[in-house]
Protein backbone atom coordinates (compact mmCIF):
# COMPACT_ATOMS: atom_id res chain seq x y z
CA UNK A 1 51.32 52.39 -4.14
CA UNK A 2 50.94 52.87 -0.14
CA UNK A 3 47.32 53.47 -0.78
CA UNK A 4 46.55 50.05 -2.80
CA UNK A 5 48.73 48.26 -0.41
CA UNK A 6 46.02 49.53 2.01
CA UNK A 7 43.07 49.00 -0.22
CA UNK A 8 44.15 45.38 -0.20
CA UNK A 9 44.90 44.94 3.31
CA UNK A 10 41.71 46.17 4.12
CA UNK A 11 39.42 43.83 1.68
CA UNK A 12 41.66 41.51 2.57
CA UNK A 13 40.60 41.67 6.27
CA UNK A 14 37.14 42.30 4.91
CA UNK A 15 37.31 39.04 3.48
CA UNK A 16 38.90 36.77 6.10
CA UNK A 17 36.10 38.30 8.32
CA UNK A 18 33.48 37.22 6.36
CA UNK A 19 34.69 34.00 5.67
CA UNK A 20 34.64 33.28 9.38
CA UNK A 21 31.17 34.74 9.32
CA UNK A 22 29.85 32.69 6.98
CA UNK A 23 31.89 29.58 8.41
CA UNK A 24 30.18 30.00 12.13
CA UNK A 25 26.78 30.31 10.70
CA UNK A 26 27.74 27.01 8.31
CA UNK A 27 28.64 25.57 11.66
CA UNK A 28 26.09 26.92 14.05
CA UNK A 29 23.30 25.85 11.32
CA UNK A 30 24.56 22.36 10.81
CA UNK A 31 24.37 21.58 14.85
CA UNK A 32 21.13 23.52 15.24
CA UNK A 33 20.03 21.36 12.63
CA UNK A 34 21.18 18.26 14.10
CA UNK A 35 19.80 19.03 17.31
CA UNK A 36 16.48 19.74 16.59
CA UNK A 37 16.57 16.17 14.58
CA UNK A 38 17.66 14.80 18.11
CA UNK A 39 14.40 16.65 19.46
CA UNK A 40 11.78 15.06 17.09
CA UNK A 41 13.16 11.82 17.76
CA UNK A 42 15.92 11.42 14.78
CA UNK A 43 18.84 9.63 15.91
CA UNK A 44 20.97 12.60 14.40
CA UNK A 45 24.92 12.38 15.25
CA UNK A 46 28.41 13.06 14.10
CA UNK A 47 31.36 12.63 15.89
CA UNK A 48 33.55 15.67 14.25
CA UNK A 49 32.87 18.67 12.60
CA UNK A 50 35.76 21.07 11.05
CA UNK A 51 35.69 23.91 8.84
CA UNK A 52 37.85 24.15 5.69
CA UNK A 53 37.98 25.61 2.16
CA UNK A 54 39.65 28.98 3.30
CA UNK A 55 39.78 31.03 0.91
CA UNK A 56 37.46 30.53 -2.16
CA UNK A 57 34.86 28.82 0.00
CA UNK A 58 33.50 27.47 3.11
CA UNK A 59 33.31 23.80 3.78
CA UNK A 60 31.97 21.93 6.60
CA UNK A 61 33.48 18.19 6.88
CA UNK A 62 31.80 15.82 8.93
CA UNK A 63 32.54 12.75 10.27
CA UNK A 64 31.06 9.49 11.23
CA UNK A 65 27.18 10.99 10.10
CA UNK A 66 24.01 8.73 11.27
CA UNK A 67 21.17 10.27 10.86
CA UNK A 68 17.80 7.73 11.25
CA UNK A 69 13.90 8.92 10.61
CA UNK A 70 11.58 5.99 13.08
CA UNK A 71 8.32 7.58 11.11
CA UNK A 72 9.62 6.60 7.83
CA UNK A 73 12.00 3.68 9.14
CA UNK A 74 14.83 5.14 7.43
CA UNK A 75 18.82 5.19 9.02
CA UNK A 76 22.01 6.14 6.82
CA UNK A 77 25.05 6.32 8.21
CA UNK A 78 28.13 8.03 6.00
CA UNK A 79 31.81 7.54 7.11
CA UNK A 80 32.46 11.45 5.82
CA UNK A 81 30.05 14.37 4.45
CA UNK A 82 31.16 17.72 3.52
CA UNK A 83 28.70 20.42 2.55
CA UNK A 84 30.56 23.82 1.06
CA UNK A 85 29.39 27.12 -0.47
CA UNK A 86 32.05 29.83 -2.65
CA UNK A 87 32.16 32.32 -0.35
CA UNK A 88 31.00 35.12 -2.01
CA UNK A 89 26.87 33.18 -2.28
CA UNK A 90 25.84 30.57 0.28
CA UNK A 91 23.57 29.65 -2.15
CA UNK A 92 25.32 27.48 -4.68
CA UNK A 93 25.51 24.51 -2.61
CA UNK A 94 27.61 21.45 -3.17
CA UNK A 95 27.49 18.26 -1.12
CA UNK A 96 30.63 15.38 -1.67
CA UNK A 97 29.27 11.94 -0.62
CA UNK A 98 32.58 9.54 0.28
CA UNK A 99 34.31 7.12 -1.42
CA UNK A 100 33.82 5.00 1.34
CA UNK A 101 30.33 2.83 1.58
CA UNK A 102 27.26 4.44 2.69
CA UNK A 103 25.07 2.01 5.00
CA UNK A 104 21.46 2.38 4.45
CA UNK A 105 18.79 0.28 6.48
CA UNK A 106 14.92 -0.16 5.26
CA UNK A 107 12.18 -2.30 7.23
CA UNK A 108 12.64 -4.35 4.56
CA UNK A 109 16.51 -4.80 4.06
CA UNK A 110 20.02 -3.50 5.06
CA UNK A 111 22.15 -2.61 1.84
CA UNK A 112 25.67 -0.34 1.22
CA UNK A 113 26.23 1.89 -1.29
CA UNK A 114 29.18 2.31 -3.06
CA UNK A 115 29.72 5.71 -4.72
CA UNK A 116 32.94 6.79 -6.77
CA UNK A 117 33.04 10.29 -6.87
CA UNK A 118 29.79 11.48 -6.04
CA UNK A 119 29.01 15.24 -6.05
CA UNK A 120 25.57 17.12 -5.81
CA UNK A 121 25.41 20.47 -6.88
CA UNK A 122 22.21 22.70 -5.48
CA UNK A 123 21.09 26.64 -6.94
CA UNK A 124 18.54 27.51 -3.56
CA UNK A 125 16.16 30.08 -3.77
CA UNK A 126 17.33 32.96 -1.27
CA UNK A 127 15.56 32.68 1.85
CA UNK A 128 14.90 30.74 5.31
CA UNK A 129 13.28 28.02 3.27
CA UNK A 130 16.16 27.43 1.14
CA UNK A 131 13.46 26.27 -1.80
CA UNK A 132 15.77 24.22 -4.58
CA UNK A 133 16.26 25.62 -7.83
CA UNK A 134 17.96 23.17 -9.18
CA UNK A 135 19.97 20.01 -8.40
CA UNK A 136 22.43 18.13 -10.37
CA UNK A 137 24.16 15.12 -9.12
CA UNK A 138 27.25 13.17 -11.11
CA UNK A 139 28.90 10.38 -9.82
CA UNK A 140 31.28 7.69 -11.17
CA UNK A 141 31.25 3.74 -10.84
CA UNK A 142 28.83 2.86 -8.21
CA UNK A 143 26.75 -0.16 -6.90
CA UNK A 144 24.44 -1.07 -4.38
CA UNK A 145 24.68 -4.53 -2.42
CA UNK A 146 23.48 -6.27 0.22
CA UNK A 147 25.34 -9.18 2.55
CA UNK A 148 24.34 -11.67 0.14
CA UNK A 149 25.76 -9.83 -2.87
CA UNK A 150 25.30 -6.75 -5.89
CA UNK A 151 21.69 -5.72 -6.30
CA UNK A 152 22.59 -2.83 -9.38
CA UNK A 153 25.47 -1.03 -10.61
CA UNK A 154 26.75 1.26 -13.30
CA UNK A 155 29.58 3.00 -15.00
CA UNK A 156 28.34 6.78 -14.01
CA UNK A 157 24.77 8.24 -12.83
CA UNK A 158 23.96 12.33 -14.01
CA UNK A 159 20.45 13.08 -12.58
CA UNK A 160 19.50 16.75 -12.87
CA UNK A 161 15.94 18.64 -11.28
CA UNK A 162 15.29 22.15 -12.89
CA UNK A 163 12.41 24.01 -11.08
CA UNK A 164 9.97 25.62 -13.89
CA UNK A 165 10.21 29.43 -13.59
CA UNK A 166 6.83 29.63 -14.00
CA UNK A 167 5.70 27.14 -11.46
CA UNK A 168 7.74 26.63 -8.64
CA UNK A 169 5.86 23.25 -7.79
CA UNK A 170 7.10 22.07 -11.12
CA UNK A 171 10.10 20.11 -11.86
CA UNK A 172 11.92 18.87 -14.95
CA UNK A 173 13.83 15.56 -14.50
CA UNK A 174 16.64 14.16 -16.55
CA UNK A 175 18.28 10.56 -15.58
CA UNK A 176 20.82 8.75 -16.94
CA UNK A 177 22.92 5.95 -16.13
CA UNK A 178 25.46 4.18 -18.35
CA UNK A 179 26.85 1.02 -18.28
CA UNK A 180 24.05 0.14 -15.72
CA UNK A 181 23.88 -3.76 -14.62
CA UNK A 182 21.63 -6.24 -12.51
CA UNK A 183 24.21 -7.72 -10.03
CA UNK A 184 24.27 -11.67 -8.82
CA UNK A 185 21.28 -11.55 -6.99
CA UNK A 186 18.45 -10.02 -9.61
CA UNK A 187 20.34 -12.36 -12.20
CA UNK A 188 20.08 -15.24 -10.41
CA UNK A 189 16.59 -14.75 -9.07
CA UNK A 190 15.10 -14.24 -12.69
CA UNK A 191 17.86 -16.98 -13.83
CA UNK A 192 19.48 -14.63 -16.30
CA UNK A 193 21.36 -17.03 -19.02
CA UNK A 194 25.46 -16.66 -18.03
CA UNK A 195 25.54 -16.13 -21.79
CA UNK A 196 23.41 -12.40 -21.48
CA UNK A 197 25.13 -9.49 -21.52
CA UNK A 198 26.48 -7.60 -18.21
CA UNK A 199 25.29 -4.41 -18.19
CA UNK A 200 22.72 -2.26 -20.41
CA UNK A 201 23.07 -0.67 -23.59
CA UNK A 202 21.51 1.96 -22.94
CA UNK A 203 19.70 3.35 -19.32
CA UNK A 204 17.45 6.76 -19.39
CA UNK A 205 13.92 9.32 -18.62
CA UNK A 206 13.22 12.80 -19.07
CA UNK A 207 9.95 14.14 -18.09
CA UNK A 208 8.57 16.68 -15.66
CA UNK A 209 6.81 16.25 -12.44
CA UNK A 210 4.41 19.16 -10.38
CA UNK A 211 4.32 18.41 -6.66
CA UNK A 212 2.29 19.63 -4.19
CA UNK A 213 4.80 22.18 -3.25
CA UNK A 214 8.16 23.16 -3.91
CA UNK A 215 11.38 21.56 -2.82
CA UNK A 216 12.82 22.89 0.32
CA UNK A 217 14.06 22.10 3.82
CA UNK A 218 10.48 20.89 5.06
CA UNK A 219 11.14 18.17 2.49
CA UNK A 220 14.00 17.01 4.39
CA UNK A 221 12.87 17.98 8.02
CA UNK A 222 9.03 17.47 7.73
CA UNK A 223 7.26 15.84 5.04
CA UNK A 224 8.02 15.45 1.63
CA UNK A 225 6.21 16.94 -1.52
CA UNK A 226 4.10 14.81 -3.36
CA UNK A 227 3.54 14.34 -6.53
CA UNK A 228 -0.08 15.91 -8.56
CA UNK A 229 0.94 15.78 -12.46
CA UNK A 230 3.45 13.52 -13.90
CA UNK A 231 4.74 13.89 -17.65
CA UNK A 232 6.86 11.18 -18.89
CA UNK A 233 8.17 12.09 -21.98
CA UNK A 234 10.13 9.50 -23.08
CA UNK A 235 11.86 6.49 -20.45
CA UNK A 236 14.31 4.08 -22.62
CA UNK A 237 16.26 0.66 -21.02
CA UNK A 238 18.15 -1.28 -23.76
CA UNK A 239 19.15 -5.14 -22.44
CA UNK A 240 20.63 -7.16 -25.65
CA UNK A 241 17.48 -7.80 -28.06
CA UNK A 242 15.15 -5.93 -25.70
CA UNK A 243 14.30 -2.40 -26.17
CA UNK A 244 11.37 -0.64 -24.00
CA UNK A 245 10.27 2.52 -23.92
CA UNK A 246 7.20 4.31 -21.66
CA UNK A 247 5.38 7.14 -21.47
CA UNK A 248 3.02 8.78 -19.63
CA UNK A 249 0.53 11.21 -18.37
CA UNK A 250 -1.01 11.01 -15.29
CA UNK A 251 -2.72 13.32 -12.41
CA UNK A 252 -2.50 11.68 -8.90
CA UNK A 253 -4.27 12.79 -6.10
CA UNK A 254 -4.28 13.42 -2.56
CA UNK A 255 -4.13 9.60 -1.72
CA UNK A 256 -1.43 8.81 -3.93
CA UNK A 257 -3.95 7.20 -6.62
CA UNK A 258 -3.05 8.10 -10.31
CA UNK A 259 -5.48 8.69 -13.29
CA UNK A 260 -4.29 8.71 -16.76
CA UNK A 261 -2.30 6.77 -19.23
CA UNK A 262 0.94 5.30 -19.31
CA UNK A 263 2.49 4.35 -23.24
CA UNK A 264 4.97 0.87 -23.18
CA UNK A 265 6.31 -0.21 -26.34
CA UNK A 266 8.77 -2.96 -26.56
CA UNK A 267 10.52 -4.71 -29.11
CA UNK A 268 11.65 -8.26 -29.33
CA UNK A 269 8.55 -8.93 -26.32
CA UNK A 270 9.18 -12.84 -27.18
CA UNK A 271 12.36 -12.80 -25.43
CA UNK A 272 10.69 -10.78 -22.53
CA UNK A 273 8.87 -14.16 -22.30
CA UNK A 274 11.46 -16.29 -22.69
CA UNK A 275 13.23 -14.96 -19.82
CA UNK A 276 9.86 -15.35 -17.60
CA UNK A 277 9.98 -19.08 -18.76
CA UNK A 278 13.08 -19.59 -17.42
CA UNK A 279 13.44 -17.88 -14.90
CA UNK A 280 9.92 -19.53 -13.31
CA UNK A 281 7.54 -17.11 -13.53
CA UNK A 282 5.04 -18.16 -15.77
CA UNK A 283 4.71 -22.02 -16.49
CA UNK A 284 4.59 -23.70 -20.28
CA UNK A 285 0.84 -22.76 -19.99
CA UNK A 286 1.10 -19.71 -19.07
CA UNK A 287 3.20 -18.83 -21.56
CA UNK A 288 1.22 -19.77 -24.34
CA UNK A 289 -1.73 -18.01 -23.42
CA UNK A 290 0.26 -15.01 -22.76
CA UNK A 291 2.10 -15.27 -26.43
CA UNK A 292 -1.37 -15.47 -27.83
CA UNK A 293 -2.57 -12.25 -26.16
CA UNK A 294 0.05 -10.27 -27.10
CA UNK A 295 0.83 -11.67 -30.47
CA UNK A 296 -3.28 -9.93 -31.08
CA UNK A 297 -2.18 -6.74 -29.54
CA UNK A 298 1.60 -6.60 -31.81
CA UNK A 299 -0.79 -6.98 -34.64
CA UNK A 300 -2.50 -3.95 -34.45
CA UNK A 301 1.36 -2.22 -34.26
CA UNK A 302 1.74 -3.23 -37.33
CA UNK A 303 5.23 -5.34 -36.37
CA UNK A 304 4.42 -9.15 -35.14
CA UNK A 305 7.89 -8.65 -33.02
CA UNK A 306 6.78 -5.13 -31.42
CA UNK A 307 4.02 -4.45 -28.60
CA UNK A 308 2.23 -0.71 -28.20
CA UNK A 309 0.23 -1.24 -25.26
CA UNK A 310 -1.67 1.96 -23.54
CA UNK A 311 -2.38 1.07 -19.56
CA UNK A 312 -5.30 3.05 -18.57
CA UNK A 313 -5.65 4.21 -15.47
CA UNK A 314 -8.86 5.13 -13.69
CA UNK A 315 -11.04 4.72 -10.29
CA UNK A 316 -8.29 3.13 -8.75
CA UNK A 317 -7.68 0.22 -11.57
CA UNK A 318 -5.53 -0.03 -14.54
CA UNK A 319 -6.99 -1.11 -17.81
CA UNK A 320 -5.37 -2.63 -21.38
CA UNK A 321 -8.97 -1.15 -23.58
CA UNK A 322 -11.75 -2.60 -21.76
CA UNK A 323 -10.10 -5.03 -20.02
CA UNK A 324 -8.57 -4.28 -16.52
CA UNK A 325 -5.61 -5.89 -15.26
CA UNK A 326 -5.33 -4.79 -11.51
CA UNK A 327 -5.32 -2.08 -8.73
CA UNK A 328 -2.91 0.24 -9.51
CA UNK A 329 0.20 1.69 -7.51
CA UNK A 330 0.06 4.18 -4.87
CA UNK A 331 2.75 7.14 -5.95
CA UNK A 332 3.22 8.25 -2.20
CA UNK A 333 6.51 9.38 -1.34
CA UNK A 334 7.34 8.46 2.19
């Protein structure tokens, strides 16, 4: 009995030892990290940093976080942050955002972000890189608003990134987000009928995506990964009578210019018009023509009230057939 009261008081110590181990390098890494933010020009602060989460793991809570990138004209400031690991592997991550709002500032806009429960859970690859394995992030109600009122909102958001095991450049996404709903301002913009419903029926993608190298702290520090092969399998929003769904396959280059297709199919498309109507975007004129276009193309679907139109994309210009419609987007993540 003396000797496994002695077995125990020694892993015991063993234990609290390591946990303060592990906590000081939590600690040390987090203001090393800061400060070299502070030396590249980041306005990277926090007004309190404590360790917790004795014993099962170690958790660094912050306090009053602003962290602001002037190349990519990006601030966010969080009330609280707390970043912990189980003690026995520092590399199952988990990050809590707060309940409180989340200021985030653009060029173009300053907006909040509510989050309800919001928890990110990272698998890194062992290593000074600290490459991501995988990431899965769950929250509850949230929205995101400006001063003048609710851009978007929804019930819950689950977003998980699963590296390929046999390319670590490649990713496989999964979104979803129920109950999701344009606020005041998109409604009223596109003069959404009081009479439409709130929120979607249904909100979601899956599809893969290679970058040009893996996720790790570069992304976060330097620049990010872009994207070189992108895989939509299937990308569904249900809104009342209006179902969509896209697909696609495209390879983008160094510049950020895709080439490929992209699959949209959408059912009930002569509300999709109505809504332009109404809302001001295309005139009585307009709208005719446009009916008569696509009323050809839902013909060849073989349902007058469905569209299957494949976007082409090539040199720099996206095509319907023959017929192009436009430069297309640059897929350059800043």
């Amino acid at each position: 009995m003396r000797r496994l009261i002695w077995i125990l008081v020694i892993l015991s110590i063993l234990w609290c030892a390591w946990w303060a181990l592990f906590g000081f390098g939590l600690k040390t890494g987090l203001e090393t990290w800061f400060q070299d933010r502070r030396d590249t020009g980041w306005q990277a602060e926090y007004s309190r940093l404590d360790l917790n989460g004795f014993p099962g793991r170690v958790r660094a809570d912050l306090t009053d976080v602003a962290l602001a990138d002037p190349s990519a004209g990006l601030a966010i400031t969080l009330p609280t942050f707390s970043i912990s690991a189980p003690t026995y592997w520092p590399g199952d991550v988990t990050i809590d955002l707060p309940n409180a709002p989340i200021q985030v500032a653009t060029p173009q806009q300053k907006s909040e972000i509510d989050v309800q429960g919001g928890k990110a859970d990272l698998r890194l690859h062992p290593g000074t890189a600290l490459e991501l394995e995988q990431l899965s992030l769950v929250t509850s109600q949230w929205a995101i608003s400006t001063k003048t009122g609710v851009l978007y909102g929804a019930d819950d958001m689950k977003l998980s990134m699963v590296q390929s095991q046999s390319d670590p450049n490649k990713y496989a996404f999964v979104a979803r987000a129920a109950g999701f709903s344009p606020g005041d301002i998109p409604r009223s913009k596109l003069r959404i009928p009081a009479s439409w419903p709130v929120t979607f029926d249904k909100l979601e993608l899956n599809g893969t995506i290679t970058f040009s190298r893996p996720w790790d702290l570069d992304a976060i520090e330097d620049t990010r990964p872009q994207p070189r092969t992108i895989q939509l399998k299937l990308a569904e929003a249900a809104w009342a009578d209006l179902r969509v769904f896209f697909a696609a396959d495209l390879r983008v280059d160094a510049d950020g210019v895709p080439t490929g297709t992209v699959n949209i199919q959408a059912e009930n498309w002569q509300t999709m018009l109505d809504l332009a109507q109404e809302a001001g975007l295309v005139n009585p004129t307009m709208r005719q023509q446009a009916e008569k276009g696509l009323s050809q193309l839902a013909r060849f679907s073989g349902d007058p009230n469905a569209l299957d139109v494949q976007l082409n994309f090539k040199a720099g210009f996206m095509a319907v057939g023959i017929i192009p419609i436009g430069p297309v987007p640059r897929l350059v993540l800043r």
